[in-house]
C-alpha atoms as a PDB file:
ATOM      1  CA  UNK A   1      14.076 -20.237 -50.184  1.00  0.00           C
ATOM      2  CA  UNK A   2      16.686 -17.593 -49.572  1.00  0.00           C
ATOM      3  CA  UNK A   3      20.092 -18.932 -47.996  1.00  0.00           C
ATOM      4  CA  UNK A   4      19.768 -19.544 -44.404  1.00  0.00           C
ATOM      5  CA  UNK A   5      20.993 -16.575 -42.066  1.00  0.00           C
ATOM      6  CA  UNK A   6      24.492 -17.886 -40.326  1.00  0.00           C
ATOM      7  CA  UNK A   7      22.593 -18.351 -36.684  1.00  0.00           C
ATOM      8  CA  UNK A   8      19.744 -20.291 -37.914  1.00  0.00           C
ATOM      9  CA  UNK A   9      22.754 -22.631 -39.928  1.00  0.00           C
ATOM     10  CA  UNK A  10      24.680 -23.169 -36.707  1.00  0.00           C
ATOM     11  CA  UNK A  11      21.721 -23.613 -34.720  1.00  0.00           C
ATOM     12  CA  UNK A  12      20.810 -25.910 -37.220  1.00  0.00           C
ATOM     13  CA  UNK A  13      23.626 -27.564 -36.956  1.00  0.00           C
ATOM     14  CA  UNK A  14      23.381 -28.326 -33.517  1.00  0.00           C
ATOM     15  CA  UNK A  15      20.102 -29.935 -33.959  1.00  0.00           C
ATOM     16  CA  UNK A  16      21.777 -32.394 -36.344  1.00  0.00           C
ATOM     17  CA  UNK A  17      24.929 -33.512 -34.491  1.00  0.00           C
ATOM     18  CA  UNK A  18      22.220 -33.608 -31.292  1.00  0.00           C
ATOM     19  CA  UNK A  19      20.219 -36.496 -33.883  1.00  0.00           C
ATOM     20  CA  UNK A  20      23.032 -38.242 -35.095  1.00  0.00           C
ATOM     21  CA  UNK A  21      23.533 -39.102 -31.417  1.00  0.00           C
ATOM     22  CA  UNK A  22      20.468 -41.019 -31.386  1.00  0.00           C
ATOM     23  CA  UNK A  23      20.756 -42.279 -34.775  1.00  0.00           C
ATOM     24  CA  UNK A  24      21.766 -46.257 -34.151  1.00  0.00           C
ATOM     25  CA  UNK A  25      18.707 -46.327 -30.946  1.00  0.00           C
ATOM     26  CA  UNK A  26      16.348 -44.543 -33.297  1.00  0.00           C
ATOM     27  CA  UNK A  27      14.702 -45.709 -36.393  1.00  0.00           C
ATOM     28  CA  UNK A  28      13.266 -42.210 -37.326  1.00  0.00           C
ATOM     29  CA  UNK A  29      10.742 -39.762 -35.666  1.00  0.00           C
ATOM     30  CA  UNK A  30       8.024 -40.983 -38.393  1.00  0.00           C
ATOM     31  CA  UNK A  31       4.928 -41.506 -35.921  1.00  0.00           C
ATOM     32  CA  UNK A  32       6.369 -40.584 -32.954  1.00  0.00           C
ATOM     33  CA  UNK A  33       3.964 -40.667 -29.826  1.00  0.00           C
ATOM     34  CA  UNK A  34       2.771 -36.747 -29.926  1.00  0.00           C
ATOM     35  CA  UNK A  35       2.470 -36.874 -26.025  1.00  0.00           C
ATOM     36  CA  UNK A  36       5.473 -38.756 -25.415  1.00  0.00           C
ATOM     37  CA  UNK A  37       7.248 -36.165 -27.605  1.00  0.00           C
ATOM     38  CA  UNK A  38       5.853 -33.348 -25.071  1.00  0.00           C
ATOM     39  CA  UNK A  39       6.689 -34.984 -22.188  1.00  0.00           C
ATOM     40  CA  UNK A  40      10.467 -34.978 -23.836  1.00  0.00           C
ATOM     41  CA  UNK A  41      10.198 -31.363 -24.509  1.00  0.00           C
ATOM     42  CA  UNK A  42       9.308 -30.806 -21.061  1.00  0.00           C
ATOM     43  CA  UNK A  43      12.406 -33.368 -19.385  1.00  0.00           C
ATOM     44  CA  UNK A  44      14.364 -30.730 -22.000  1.00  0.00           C
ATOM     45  CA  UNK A  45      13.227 -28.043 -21.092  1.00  0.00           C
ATOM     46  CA  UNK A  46      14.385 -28.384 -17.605  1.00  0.00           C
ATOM     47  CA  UNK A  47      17.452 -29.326 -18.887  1.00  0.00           C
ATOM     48  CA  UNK A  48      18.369 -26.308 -20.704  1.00  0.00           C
ATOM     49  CA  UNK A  49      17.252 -24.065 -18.305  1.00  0.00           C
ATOM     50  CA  UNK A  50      19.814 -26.012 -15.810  1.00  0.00           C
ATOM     51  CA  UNK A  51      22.800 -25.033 -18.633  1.00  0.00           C
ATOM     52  CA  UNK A  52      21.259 -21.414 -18.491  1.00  0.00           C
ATOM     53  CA  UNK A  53      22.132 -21.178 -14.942  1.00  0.00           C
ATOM     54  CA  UNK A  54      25.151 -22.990 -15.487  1.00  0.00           C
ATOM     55  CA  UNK A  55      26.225 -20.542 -17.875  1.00  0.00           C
ATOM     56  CA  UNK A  56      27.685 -23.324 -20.342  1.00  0.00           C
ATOM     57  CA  UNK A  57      27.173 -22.395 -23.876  1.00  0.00           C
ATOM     58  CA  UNK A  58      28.032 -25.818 -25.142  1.00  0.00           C
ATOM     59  CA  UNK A  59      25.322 -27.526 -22.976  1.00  0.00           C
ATOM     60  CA  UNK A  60      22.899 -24.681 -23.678  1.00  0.00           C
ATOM     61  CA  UNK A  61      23.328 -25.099 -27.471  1.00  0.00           C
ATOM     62  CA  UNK A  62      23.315 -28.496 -26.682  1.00  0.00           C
ATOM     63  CA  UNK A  63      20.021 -28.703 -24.697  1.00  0.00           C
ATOM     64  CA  UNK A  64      18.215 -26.029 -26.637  1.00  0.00           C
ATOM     65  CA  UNK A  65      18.896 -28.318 -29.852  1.00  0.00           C
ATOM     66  CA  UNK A  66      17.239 -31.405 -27.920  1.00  0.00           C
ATOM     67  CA  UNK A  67      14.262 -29.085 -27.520  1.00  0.00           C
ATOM     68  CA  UNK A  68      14.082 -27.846 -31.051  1.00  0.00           C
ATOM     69  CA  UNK A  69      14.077 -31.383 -32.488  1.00  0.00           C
ATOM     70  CA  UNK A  70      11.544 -32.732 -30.342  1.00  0.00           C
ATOM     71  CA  UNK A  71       9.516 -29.921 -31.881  1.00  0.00           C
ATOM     72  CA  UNK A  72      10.655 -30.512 -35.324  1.00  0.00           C
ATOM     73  CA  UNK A  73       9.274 -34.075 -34.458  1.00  0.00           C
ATOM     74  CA  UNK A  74       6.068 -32.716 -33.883  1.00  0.00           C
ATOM     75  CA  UNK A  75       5.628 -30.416 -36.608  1.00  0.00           C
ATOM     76  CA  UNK A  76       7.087 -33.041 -39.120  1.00  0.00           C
ATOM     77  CA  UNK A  77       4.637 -35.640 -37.561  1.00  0.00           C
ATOM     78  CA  UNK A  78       1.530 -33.024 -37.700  1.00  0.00           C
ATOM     79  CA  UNK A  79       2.559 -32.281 -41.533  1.00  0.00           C
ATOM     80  CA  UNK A  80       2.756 -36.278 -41.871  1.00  0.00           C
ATOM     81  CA  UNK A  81      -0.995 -37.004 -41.054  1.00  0.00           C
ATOM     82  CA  UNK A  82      -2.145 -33.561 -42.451  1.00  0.00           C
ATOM     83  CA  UNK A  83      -1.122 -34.837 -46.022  1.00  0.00           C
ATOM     84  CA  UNK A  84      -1.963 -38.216 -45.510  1.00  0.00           C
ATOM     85  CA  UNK A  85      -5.592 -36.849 -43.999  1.00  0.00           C
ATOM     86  CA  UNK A  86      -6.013 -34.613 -47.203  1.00  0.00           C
ATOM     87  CA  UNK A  87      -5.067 -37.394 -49.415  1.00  0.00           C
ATOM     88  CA  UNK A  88      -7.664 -39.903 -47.960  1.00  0.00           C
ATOM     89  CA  UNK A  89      -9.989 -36.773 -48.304  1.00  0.00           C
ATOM     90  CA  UNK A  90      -9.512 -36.275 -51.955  1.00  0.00           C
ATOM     91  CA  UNK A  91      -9.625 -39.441 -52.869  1.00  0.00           C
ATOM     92  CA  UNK A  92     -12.827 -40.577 -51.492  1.00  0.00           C
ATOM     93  CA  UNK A  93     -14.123 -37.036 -53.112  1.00  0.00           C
ATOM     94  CA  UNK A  94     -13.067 -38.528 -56.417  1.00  0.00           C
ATOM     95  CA  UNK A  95     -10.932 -35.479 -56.879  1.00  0.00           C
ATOM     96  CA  UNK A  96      -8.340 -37.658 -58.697  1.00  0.00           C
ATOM     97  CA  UNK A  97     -10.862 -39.345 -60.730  1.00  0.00           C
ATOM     98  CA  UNK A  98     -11.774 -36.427 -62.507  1.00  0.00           C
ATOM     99  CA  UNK A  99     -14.020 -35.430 -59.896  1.00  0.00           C
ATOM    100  CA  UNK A 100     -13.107 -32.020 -59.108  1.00  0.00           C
END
């Protein structure tokens, strides 16, 4: 992968400092409720569009962040059971017992 472009970095960045926040309440986002996560997205959602108005670029970083990793939740979580799905798949195929 090429090296990220300076906006996606600091945006990235964001997202981070926004999950070390959480990181002594939180064990992970491994298996996170997929509704519960929406529900979040939604509640930050709102939120952001508040700092819009507000005109606060700290808060909107801030809130646009929350929203990004609740996605990145998702997405990670999807990936998760999409492996773990295929793997189950293949094995009772015997794919990796020769099987192919």
């Amino acid at each position: 992968m090429s090296e990220l472009r300076p906006e996606v970095k600091e945006f990235a960045e964001w997202m981070e400092m926004k999950l070390m926040e959480h990181d002594e309440d939180r064990s992970g986002y491994r298996g996170l409720d997929e509704e519960w996560c929406k529900q979040r997205i939604d509640e930050e959602l709102i939120e952001f569009y508040m700092a819009l108005k507000e005109k606060n670029i700290t808060r909107i970083y801030k809130e646009g962040a929350d929203v990004a990793n609740f996605i990145m939740f998702i997405c990670f979580n999807r990936k998760e059971n999409w492996i773990e799905e295929s793997a189950d798949l293949l094995q009772k195929s015997g794919f990796f017992r020769g099987g192919r």
